[in-house]
C-alpha atoms as a PDB file:
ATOM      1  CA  UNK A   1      98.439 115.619  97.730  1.00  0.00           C
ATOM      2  CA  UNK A   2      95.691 115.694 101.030  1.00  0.00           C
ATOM      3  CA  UNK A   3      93.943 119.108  99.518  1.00  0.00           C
ATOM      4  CA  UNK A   4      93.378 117.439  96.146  1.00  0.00           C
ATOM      5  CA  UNK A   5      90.872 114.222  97.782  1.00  0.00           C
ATOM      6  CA  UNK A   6      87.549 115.630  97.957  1.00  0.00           C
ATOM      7  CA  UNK A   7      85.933 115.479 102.023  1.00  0.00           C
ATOM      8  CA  UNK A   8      89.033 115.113 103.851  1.00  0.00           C
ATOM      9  CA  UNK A   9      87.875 118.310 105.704  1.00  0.00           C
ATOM     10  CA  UNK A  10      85.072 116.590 106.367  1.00  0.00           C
ATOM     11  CA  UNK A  11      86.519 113.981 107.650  1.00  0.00           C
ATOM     12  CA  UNK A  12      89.213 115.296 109.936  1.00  0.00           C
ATOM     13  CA  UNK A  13      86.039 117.533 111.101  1.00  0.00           C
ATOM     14  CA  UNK A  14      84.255 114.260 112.257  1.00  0.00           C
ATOM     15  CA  UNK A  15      87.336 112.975 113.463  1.00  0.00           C
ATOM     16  CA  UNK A  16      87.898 116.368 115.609  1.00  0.00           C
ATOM     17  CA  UNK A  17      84.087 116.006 116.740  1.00  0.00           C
ATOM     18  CA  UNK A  18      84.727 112.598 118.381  1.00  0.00           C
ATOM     19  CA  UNK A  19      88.370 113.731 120.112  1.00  0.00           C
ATOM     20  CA  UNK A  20      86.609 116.794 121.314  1.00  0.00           C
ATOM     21  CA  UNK A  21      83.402 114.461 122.574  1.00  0.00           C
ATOM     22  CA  UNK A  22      85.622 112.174 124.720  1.00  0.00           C
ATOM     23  CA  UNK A  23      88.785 114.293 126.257  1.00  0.00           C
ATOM     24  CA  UNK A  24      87.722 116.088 129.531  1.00  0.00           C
ATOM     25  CA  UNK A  25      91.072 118.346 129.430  1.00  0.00           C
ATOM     26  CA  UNK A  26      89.626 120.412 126.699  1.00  0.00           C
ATOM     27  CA  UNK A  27      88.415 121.292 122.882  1.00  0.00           C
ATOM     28  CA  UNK A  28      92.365 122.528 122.409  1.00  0.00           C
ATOM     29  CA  UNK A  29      94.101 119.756 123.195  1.00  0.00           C
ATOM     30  CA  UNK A  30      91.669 117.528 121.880  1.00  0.00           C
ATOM     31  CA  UNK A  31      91.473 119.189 118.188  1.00  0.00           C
ATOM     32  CA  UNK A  32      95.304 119.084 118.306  1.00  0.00           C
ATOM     33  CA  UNK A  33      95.206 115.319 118.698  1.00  0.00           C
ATOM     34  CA  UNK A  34      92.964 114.745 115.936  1.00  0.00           C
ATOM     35  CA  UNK A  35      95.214 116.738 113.650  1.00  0.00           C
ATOM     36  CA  UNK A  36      97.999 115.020 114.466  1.00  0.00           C
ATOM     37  CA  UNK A  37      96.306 111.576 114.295  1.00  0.00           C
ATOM     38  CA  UNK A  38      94.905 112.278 111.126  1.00  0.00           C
ATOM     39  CA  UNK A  39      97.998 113.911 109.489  1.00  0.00           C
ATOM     40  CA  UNK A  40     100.084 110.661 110.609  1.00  0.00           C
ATOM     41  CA  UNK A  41      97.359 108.478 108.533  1.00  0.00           C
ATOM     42  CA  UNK A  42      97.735 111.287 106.112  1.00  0.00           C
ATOM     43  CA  UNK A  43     101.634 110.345 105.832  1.00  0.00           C
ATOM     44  CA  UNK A  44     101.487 106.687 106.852  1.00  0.00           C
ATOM     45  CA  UNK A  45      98.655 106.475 103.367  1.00  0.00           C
ATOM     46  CA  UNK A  46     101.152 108.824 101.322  1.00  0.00           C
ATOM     47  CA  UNK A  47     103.933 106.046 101.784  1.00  0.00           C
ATOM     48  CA  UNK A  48     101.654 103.631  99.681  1.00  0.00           C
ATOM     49  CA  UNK A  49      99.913 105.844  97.375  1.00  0.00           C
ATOM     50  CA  UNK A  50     100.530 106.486  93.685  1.00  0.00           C
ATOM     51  CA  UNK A  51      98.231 109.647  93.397  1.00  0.00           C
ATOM     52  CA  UNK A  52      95.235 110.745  95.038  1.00  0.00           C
ATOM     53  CA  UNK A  53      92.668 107.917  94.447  1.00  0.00           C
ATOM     54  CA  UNK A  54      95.270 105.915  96.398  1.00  0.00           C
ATOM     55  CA  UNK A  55      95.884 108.231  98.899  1.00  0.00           C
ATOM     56  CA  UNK A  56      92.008 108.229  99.522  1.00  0.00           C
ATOM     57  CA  UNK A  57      92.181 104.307  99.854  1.00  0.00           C
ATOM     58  CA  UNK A  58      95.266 103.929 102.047  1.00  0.00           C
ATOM     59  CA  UNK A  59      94.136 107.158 104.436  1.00  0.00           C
ATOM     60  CA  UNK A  60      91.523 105.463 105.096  1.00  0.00           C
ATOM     61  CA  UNK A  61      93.290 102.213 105.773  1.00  0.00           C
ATOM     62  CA  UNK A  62      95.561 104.128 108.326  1.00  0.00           C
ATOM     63  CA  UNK A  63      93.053 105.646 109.766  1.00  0.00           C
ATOM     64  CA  UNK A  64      91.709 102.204 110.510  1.00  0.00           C
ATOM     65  CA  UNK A  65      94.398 100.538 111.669  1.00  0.00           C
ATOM     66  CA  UNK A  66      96.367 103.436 113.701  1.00  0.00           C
ATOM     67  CA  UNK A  67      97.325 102.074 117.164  1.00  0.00           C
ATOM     68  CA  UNK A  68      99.238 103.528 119.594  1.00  0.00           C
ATOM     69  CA  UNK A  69     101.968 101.730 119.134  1.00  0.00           C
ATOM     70  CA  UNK A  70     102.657 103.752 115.446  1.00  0.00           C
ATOM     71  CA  UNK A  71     101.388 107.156 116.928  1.00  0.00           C
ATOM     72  CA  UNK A  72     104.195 106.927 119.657  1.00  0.00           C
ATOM     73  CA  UNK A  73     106.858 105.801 117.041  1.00  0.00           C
ATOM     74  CA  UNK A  74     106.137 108.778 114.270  1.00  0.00           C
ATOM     75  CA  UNK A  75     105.480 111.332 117.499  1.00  0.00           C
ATOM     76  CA  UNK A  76     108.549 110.816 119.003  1.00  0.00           C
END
């Protein structure tokens, strides 16, 4: 249901911007985090959405209120 919201490629590409601003190992690693961050808010939004003007609402939520706590639990 992600490739039917209009921009999320622009927004994973801002969020892949910022990873790749701040981690000194390396644009690899750090645009490997930001996919996996974002598709984690992609699946922690699916649970709550109906359709894809949900989805767009409750990505966003994730996004917002991701901690490490929840990327350590759906990582591992």
């Amino acid at each position: 249901m992600l490739q039917k919201i209009t921009a999320t490629g622009c927004a994973v590409t801002a969020l892949i911007a910022a990873f790749v601003a701040v981690e000194p190992s390396g644009a690899l690693e750090a645009v490997a985090c930001a996919l996996s961050v974002f598709g984690i808010a992609a699946e922690l939004g699916a649970e709550a959405a109906r359709g894809p003007a949900s989805l767009r609402m409750h990505l966003i939520d994730s996004l917002y209120g991701l901690n490490e706590d929840a990327l350590l639990y759906r990582i591992f």
